[in-house]
PDB file of N, CA and C in Angstrom:
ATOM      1  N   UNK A   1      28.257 -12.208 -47.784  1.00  0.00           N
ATOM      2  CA  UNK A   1      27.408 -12.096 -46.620  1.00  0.00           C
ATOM      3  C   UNK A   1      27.476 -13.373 -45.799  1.00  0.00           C
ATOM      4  N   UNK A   2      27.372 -13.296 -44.484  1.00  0.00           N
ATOM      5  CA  UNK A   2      27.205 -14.733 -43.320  1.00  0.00           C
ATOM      6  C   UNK A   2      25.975 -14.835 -43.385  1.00  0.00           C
ATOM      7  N   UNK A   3      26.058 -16.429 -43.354  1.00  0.00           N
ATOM      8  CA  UNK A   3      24.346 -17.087 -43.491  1.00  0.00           C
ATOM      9  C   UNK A   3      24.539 -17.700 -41.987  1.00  0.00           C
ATOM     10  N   UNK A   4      23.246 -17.106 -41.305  1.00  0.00           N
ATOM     11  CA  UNK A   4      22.557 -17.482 -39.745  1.00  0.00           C
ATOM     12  C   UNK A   4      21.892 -18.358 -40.150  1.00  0.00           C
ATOM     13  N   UNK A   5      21.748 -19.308 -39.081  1.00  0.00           N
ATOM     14  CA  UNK A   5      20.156 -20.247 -39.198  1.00  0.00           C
ATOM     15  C   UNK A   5      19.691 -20.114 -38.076  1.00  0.00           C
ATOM     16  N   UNK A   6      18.653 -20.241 -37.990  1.00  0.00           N
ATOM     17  CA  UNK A   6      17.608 -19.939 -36.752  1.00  0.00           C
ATOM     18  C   UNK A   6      17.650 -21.650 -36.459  1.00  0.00           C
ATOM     19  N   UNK A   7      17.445 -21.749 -34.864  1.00  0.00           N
ATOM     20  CA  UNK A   7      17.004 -23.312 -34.772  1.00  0.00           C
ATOM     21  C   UNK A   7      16.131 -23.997 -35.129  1.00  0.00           C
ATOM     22  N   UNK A   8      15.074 -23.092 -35.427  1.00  0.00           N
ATOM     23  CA  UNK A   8      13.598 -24.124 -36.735  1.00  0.00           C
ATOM     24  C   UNK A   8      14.014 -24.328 -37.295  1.00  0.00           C
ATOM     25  N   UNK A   9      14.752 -23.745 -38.201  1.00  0.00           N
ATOM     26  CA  UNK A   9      15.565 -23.808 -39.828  1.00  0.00           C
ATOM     27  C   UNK A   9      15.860 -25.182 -39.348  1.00  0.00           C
ATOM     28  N   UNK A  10      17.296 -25.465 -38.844  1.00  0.00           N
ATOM     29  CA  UNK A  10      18.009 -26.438 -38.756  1.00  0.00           C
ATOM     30  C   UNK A  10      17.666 -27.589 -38.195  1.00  0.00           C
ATOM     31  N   UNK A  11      16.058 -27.678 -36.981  1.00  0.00           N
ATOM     32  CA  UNK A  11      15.219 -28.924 -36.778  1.00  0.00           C
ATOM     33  C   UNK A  11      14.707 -29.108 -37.955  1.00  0.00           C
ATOM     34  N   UNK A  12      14.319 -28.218 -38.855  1.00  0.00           N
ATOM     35  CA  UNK A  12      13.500 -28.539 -40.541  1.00  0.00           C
ATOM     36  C   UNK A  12      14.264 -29.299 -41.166  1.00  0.00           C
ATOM     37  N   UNK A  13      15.159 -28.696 -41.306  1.00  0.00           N
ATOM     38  CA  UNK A  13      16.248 -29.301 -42.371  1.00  0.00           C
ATOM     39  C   UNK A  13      16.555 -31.251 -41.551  1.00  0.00           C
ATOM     40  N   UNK A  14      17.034 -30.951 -40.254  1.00  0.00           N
ATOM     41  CA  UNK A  14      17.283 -32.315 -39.883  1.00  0.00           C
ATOM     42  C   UNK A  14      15.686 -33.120 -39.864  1.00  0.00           C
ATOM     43  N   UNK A  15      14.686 -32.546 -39.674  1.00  0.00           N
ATOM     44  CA  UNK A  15      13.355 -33.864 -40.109  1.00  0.00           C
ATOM     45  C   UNK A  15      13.631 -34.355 -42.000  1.00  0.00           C
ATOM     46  N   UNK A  16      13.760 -33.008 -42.776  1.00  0.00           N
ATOM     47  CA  UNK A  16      14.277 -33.901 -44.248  1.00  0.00           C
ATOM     48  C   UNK A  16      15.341 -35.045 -43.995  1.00  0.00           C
ATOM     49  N   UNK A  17      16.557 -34.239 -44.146  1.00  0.00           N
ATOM     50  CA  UNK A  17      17.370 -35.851 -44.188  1.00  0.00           C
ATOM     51  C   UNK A  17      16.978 -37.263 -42.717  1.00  0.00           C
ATOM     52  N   UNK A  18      16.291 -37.086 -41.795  1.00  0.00           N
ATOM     53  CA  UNK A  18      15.800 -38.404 -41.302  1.00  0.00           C
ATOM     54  C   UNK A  18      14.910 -39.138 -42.064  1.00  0.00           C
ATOM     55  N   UNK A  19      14.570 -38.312 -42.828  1.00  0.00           N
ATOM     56  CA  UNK A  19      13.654 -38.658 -43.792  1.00  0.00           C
ATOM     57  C   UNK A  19      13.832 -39.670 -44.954  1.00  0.00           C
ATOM     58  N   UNK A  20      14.511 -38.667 -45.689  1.00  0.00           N
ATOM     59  CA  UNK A  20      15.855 -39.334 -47.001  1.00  0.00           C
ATOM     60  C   UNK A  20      16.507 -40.331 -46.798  1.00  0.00           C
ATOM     61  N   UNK A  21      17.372 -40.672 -45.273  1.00  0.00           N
ATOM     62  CA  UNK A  21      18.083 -41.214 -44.514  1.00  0.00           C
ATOM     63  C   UNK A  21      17.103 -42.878 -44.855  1.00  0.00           C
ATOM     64  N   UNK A  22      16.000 -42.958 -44.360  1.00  0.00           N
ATOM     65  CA  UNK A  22      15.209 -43.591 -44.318  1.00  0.00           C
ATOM     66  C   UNK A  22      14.901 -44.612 -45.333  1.00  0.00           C
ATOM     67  N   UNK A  23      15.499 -44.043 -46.959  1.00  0.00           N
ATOM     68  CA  UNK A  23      15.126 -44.323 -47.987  1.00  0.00           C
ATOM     69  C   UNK A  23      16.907 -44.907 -48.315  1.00  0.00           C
ATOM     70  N   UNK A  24      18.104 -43.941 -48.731  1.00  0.00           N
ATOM     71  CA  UNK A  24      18.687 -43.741 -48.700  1.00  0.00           C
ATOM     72  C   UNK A  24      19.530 -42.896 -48.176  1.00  0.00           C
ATOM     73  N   UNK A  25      21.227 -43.483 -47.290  1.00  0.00           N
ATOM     74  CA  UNK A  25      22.001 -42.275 -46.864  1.00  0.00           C
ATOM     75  C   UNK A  25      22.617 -41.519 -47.586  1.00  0.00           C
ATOM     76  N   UNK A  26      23.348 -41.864 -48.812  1.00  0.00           N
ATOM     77  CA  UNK A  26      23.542 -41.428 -49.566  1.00  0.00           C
ATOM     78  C   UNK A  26      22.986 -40.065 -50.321  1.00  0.00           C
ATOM     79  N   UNK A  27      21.593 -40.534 -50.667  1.00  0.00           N
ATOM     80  CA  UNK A  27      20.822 -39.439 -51.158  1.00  0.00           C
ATOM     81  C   UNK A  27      21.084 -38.175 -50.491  1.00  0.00           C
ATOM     82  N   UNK A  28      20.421 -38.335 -48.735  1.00  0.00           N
ATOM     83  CA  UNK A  28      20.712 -37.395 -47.614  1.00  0.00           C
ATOM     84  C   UNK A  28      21.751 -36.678 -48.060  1.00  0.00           C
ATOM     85  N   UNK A  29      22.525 -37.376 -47.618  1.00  0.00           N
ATOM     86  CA  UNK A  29      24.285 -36.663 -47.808  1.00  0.00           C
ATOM     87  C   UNK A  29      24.758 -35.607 -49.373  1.00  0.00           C
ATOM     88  N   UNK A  30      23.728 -36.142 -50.491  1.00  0.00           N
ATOM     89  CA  UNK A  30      24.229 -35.183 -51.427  1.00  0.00           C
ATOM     90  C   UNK A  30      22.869 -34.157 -51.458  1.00  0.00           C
ATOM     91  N   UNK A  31      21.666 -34.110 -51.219  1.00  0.00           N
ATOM     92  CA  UNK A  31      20.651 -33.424 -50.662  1.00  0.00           C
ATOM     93  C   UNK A  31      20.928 -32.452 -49.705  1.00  0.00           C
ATOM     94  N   UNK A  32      21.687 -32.825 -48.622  1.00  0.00           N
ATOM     95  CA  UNK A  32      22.287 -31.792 -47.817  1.00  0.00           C
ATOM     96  C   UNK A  32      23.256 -30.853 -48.750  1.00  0.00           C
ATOM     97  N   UNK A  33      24.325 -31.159 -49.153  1.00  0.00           N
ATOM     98  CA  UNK A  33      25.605 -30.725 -50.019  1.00  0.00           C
ATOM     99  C   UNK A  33      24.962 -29.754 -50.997  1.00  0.00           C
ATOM    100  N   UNK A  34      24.384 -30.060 -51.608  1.00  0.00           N
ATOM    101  CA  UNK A  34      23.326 -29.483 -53.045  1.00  0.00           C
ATOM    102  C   UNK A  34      22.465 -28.304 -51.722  1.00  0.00           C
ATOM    103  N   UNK A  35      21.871 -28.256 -51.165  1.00  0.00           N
ATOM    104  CA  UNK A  35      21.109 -26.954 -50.046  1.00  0.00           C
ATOM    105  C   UNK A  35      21.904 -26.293 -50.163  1.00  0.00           C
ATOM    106  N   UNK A  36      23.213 -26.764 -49.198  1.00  0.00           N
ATOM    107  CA  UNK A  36      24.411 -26.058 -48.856  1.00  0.00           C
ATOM    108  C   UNK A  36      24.869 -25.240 -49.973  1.00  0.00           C
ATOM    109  N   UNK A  37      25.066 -25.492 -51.022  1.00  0.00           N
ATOM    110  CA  UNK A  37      25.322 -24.587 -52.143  1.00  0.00           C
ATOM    111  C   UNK A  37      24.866 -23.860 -52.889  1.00  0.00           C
ATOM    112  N   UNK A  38      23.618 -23.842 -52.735  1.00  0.00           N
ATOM    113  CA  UNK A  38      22.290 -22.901 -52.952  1.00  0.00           C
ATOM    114  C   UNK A  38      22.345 -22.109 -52.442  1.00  0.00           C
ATOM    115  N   UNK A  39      22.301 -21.995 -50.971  1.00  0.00           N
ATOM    116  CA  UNK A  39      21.953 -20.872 -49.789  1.00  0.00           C
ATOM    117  C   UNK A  39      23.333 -19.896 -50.045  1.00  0.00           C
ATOM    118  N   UNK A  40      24.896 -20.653 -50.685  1.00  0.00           N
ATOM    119  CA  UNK A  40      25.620 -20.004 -50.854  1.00  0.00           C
ATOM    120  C   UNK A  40      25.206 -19.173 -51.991  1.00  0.00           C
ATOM    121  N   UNK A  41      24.986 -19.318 -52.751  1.00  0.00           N
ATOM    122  CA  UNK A  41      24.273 -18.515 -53.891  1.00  0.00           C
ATOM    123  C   UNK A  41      23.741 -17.507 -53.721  1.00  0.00           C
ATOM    124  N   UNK A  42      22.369 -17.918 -52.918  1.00  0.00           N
ATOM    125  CA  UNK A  42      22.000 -16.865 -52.322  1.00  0.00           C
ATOM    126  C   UNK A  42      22.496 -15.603 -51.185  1.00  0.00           C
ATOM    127  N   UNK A  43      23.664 -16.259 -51.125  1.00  0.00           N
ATOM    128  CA  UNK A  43      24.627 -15.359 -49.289  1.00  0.00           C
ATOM    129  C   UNK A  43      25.001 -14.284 -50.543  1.00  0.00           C
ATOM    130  N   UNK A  44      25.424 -14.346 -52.145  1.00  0.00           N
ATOM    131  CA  UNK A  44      26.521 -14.227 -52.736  1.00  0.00           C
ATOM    132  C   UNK A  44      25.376 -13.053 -53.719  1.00  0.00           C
ATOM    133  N   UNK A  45      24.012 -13.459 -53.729  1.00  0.00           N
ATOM    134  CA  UNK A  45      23.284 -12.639 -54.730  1.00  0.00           C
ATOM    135  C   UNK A  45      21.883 -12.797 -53.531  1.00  0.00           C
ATOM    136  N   UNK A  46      21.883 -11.788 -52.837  1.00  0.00           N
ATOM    137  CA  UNK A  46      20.353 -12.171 -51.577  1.00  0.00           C
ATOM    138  C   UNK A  46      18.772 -11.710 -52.338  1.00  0.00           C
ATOM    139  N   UNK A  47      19.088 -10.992 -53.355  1.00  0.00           N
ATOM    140  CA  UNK A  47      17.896 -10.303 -53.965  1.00  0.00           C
ATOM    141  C   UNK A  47      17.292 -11.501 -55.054  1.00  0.00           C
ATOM    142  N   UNK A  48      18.330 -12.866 -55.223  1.00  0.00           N
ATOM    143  CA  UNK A  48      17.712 -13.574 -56.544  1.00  0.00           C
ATOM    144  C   UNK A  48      16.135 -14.386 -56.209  1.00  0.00           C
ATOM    145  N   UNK A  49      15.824 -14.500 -54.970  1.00  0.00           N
ATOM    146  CA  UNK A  49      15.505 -15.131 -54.111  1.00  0.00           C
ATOM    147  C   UNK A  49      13.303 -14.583 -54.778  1.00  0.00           C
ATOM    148  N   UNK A  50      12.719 -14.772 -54.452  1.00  0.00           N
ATOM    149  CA  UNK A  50      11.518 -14.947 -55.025  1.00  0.00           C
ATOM    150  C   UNK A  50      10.840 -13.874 -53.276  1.00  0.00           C
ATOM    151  N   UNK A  51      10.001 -12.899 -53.673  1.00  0.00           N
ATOM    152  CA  UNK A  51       9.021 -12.989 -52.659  1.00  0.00           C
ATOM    153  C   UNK A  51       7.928 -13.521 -51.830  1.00  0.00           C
ATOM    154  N   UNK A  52       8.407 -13.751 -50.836  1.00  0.00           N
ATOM    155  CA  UNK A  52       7.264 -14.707 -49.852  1.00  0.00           C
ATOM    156  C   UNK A  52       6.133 -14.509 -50.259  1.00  0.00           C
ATOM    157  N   UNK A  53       5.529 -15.662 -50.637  1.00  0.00           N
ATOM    158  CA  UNK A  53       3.838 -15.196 -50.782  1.00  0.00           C
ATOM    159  C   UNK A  53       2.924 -15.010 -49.363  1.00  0.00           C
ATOM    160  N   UNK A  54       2.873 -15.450 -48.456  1.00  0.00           N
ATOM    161  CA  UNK A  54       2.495 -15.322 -47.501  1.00  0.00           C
ATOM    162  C   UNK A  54       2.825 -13.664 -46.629  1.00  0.00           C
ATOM    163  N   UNK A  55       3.788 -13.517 -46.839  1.00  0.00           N
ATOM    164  CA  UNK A  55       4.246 -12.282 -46.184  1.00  0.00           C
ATOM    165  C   UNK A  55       3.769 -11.202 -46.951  1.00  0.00           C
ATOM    166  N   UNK A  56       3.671 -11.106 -48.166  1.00  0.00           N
ATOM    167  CA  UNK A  56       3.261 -10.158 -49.245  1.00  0.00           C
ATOM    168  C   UNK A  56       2.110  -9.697 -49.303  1.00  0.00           C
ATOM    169  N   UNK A  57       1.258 -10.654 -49.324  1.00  0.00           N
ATOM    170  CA  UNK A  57      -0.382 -11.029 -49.004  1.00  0.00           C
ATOM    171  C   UNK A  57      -0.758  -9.811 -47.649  1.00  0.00           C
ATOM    172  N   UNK A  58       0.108 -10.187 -46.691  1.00  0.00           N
ATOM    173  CA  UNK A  58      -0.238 -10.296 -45.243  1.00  0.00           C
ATOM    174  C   UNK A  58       0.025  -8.767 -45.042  1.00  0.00           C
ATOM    175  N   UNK A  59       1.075  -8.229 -45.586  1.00  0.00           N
ATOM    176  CA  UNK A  59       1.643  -6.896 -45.250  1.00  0.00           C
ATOM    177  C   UNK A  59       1.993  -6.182 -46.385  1.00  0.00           C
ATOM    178  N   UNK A  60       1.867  -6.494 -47.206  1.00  0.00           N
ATOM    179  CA  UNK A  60       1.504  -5.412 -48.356  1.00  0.00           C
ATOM    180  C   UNK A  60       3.742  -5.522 -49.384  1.00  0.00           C
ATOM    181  N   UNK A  61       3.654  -5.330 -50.311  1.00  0.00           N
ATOM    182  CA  UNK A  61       4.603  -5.363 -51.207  1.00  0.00           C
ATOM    183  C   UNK A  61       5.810  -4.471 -50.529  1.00  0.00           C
ATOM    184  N   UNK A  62       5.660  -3.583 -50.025  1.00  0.00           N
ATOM    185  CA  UNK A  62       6.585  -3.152 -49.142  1.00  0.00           C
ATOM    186  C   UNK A  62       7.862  -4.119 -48.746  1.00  0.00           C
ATOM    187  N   UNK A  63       7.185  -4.505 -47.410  1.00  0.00           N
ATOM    188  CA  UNK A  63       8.228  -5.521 -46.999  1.00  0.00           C
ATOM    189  C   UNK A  63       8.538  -6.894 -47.624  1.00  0.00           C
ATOM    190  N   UNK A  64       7.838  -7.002 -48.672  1.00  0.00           N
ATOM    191  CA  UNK A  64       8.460  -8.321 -49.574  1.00  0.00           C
ATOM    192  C   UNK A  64      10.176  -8.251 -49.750  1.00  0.00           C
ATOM    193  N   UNK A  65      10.648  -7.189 -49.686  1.00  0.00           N
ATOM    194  CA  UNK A  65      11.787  -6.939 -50.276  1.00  0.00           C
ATOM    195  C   UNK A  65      12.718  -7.680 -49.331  1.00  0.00           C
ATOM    196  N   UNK A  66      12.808  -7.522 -48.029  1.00  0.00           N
ATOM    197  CA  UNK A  66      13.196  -7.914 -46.808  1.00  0.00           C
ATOM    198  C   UNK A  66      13.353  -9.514 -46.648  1.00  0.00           C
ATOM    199  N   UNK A  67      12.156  -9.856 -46.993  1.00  0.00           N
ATOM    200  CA  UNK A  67      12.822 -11.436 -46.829  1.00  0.00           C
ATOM    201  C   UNK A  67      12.163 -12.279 -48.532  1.00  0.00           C
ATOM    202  N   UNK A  68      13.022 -13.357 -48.446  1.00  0.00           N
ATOM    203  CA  UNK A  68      12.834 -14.099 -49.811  1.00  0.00           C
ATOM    204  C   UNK A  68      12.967 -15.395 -49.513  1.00  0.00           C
ATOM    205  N   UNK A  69      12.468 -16.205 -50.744  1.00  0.00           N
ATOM    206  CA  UNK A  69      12.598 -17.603 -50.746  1.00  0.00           C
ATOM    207  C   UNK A  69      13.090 -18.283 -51.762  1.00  0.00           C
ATOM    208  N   UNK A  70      13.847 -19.445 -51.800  1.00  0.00           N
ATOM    209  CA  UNK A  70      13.919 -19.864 -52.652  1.00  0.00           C
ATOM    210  C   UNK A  70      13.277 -22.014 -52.687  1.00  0.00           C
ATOM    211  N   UNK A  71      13.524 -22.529 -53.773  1.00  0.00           N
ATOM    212  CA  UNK A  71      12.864 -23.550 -53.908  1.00  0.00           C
ATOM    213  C   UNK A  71      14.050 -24.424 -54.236  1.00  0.00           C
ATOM    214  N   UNK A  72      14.041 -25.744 -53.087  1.00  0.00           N
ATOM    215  CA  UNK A  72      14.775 -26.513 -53.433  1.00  0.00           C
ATOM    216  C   UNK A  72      14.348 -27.828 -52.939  1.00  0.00           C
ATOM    217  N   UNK A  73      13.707 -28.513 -53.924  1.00  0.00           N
ATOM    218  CA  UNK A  73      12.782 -29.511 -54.078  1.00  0.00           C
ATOM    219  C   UNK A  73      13.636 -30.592 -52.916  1.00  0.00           C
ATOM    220  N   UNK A  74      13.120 -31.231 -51.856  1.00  0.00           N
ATOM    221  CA  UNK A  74      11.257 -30.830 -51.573  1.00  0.00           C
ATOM    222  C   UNK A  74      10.779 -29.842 -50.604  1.00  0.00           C
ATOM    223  N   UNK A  75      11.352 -28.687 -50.686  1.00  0.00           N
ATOM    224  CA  UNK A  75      11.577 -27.273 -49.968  1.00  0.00           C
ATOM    225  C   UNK A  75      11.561 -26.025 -50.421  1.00  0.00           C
ATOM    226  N   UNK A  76      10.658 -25.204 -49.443  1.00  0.00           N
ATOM    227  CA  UNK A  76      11.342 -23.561 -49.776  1.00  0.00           C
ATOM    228  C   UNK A  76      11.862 -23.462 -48.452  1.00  0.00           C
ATOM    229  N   UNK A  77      12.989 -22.873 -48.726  1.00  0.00           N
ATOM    230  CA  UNK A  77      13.767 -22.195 -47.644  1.00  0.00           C
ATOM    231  C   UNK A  77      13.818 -20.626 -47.808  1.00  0.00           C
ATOM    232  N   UNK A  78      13.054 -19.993 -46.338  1.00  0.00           N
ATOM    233  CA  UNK A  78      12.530 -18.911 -46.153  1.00  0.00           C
ATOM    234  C   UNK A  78      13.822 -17.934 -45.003  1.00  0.00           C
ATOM    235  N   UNK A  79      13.964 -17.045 -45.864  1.00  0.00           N
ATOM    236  CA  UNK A  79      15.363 -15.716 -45.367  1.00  0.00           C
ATOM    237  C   UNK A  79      14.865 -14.810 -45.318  1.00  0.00           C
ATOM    238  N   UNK A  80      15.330 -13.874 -44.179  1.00  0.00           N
ATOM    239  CA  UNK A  80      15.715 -12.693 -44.194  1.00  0.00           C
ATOM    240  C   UNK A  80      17.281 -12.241 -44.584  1.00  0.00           C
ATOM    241  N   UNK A  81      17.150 -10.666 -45.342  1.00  0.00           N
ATOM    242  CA  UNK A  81      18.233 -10.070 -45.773  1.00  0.00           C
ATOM    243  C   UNK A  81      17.860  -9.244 -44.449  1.00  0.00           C
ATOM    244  N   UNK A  82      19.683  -9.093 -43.845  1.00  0.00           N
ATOM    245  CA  UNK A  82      20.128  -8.265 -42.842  1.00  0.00           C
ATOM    246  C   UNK A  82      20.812  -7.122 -44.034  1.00  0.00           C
ATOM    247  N   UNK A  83      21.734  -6.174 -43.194  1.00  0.00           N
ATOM    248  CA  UNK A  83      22.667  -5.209 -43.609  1.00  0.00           C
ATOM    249  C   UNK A  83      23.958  -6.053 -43.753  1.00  0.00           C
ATOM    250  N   UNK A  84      24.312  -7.101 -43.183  1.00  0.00           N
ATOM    251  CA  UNK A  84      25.529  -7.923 -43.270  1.00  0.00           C
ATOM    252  C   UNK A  84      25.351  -9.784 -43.208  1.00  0.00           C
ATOM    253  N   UNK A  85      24.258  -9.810 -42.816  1.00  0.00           N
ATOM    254  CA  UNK A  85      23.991 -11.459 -43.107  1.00  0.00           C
ATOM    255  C   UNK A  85      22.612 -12.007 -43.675  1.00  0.00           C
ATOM    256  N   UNK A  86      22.819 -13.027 -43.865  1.00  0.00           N
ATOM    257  CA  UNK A  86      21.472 -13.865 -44.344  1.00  0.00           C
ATOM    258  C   UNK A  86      21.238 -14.703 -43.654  1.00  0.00           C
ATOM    259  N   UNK A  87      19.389 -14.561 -42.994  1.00  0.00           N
ATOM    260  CA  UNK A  87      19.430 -15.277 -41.493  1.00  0.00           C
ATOM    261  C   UNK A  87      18.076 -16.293 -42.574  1.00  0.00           C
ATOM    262  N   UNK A  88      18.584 -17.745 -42.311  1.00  0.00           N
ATOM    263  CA  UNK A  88      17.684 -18.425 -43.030  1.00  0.00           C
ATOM    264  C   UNK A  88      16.695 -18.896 -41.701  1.00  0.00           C
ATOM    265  N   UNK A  89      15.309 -18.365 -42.110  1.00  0.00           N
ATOM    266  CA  UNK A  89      14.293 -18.659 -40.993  1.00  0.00           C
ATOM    267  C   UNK A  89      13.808 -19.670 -40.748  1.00  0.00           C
ATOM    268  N   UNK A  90      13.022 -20.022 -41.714  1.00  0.00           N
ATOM    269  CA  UNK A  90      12.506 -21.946 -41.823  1.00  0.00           C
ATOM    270  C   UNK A  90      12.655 -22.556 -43.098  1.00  0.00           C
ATOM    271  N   UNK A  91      12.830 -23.697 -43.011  1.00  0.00           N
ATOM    272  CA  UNK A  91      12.863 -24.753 -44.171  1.00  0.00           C
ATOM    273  C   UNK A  91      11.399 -25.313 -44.289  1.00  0.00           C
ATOM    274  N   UNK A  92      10.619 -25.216 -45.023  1.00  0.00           N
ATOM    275  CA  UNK A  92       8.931 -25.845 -44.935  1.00  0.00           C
ATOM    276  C   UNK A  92       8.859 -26.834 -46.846  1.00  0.00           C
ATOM    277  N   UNK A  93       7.991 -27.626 -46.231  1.00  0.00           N
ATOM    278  CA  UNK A  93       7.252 -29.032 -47.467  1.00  0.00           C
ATOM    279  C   UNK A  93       6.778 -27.376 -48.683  1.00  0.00           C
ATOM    280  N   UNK A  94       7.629 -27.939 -49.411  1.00  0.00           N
ATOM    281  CA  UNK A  94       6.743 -27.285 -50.909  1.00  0.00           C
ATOM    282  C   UNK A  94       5.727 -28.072 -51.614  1.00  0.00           C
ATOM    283  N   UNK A  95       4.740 -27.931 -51.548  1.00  0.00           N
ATOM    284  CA  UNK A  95       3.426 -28.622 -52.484  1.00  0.00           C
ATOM    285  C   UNK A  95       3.214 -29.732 -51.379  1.00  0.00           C
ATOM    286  N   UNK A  96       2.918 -30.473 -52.326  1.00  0.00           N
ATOM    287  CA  UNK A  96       1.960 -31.740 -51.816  1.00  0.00           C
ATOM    288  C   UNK A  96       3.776 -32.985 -51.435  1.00  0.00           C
ATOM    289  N   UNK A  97       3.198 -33.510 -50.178  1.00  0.00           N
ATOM    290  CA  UNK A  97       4.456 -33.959 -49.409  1.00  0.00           C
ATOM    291  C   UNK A  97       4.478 -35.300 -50.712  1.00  0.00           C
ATOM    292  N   UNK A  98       5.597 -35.001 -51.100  1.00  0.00           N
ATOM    293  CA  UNK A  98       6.148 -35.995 -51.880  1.00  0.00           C
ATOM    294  C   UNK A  98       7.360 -36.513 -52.083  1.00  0.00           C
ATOM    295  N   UNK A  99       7.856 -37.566 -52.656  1.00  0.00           N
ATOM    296  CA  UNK A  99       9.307 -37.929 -52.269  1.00  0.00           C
ATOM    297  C   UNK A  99      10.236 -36.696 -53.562  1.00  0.00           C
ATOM    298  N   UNK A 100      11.253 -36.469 -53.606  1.00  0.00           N
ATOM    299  CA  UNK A 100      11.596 -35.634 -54.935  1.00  0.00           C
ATOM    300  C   UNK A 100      12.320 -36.693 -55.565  1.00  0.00           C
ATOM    301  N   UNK A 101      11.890 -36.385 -56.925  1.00  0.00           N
ATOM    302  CA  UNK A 101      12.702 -37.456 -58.256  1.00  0.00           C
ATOM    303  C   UNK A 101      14.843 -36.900 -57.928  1.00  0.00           C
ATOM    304  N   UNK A 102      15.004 -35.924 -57.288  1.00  0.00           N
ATOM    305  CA  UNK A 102      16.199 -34.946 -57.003  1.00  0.00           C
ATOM    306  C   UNK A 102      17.074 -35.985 -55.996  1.00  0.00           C
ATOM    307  N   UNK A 103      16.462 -37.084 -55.038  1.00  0.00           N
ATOM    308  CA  UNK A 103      17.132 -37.312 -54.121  1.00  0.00           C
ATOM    309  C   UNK A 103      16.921 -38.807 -54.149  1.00  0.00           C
ATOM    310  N   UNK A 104      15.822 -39.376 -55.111  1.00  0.00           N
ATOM    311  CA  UNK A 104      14.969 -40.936 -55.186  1.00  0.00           C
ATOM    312  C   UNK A 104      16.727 -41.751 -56.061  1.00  0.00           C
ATOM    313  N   UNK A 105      17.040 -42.523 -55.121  1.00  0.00           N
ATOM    314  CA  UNK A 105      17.750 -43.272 -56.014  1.00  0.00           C
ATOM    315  C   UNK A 105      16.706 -44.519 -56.715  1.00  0.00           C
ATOM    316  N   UNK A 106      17.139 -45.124 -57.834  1.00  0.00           N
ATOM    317  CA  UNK A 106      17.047 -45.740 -58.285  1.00  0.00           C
ATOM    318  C   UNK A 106      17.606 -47.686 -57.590  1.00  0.00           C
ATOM    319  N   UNK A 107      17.176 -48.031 -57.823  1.00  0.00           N
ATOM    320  CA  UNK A 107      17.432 -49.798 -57.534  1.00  0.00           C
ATOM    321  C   UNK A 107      18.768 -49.738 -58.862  1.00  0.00           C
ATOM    322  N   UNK A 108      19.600 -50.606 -58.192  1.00  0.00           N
ATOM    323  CA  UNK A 108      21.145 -50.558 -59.212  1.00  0.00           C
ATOM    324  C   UNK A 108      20.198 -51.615 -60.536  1.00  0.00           C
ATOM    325  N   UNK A 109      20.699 -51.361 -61.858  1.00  0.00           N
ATOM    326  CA  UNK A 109      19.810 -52.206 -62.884  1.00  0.00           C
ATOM    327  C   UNK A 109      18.816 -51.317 -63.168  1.00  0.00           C
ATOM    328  N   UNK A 110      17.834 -50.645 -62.390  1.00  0.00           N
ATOM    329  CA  UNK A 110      16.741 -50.552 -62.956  1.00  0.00           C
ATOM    330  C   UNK A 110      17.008 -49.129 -64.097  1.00  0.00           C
ATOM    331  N   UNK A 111      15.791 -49.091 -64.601  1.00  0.00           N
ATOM    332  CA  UNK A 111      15.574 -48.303 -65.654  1.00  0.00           C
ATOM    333  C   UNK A 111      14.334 -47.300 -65.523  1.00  0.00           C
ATOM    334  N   UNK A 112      14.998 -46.127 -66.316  1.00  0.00           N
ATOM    335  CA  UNK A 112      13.515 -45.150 -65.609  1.00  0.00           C
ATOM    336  C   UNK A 112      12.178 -45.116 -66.817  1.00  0.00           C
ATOM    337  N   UNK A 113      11.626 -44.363 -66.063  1.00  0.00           N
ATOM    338  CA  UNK A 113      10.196 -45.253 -66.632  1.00  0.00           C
ATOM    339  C   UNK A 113      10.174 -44.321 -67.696  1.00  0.00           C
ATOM    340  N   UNK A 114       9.286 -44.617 -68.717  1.00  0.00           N
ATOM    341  CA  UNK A 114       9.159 -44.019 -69.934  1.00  0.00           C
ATOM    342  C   UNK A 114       8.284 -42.845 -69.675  1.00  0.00           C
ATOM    343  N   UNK A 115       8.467 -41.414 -70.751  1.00  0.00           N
ATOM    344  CA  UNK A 115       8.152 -40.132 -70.873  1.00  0.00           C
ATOM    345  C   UNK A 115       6.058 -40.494 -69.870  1.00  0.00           C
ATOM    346  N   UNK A 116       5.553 -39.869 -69.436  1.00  0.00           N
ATOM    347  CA  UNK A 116       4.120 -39.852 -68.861  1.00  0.00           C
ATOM    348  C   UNK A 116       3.835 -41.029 -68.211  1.00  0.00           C
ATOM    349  N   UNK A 117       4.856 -41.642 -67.840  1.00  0.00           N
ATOM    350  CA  UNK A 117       4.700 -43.280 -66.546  1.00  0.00           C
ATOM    351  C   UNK A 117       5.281 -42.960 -65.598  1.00  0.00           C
ATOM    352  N   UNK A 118       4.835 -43.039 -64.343  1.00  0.00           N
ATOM    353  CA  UNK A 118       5.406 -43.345 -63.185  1.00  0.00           C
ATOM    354  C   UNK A 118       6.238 -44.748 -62.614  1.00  0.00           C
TER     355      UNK A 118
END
């Protein structure tokens, strides 16, 4: 299947990596790469994808089927299934806005903190 992005999607996605960018470019750059291969996943299997809670709520189990989400820390990225493509709608903050341990480099030397320490 072809994956669409809507232009929210892709202002979403570019406020993350200015973000990341900020911290590290690096990170960005494999944060982007790692999305990118997800959403392929999903182009490749569109049903693995979780039902919107918001949409479900709102309009009843029916149309859950239609669009899905998946989670890719620090994101859900929210799709519709077409008959021939996957149109990814928005990229939105999952939980409480936090940096993800997924994209945090480390200081070269340092060491990670022990099991229940931050």
């Amino acid at each position: 299947m072809n994956v669409v992005w809507t232009p929210l999607a892709e202002a979403r996605v570019r406020q993350f990596i200015r973000s990341m960018r900020a911290d590290r470019t690096g990170a960005a750059w494999r944060w982007v790469q790692g999305l990118l291969a997800r959403i392929r996943g999903v182009a490749r299997y569109p049903q693995s994808g979780h039902a919107v809670r918001e949409l479900e709520s709102a309009r009843g189990h029916a149309h859950s089927s239609q669009t899905g989400e998946i989670y890719f820390d620090p994101c859900r990225v929210i799709y519709r299934i077409e008959a021939r493509r996957i149109v990814i709608l928005t990229v939105r903050t999952a939980g409480a806005h936090r940096k993800s341990a997924r994209y945090v480099e480390r200081p070269r030397g340092a060491r990670p903190a022990a099991p229940g320490r931050s």
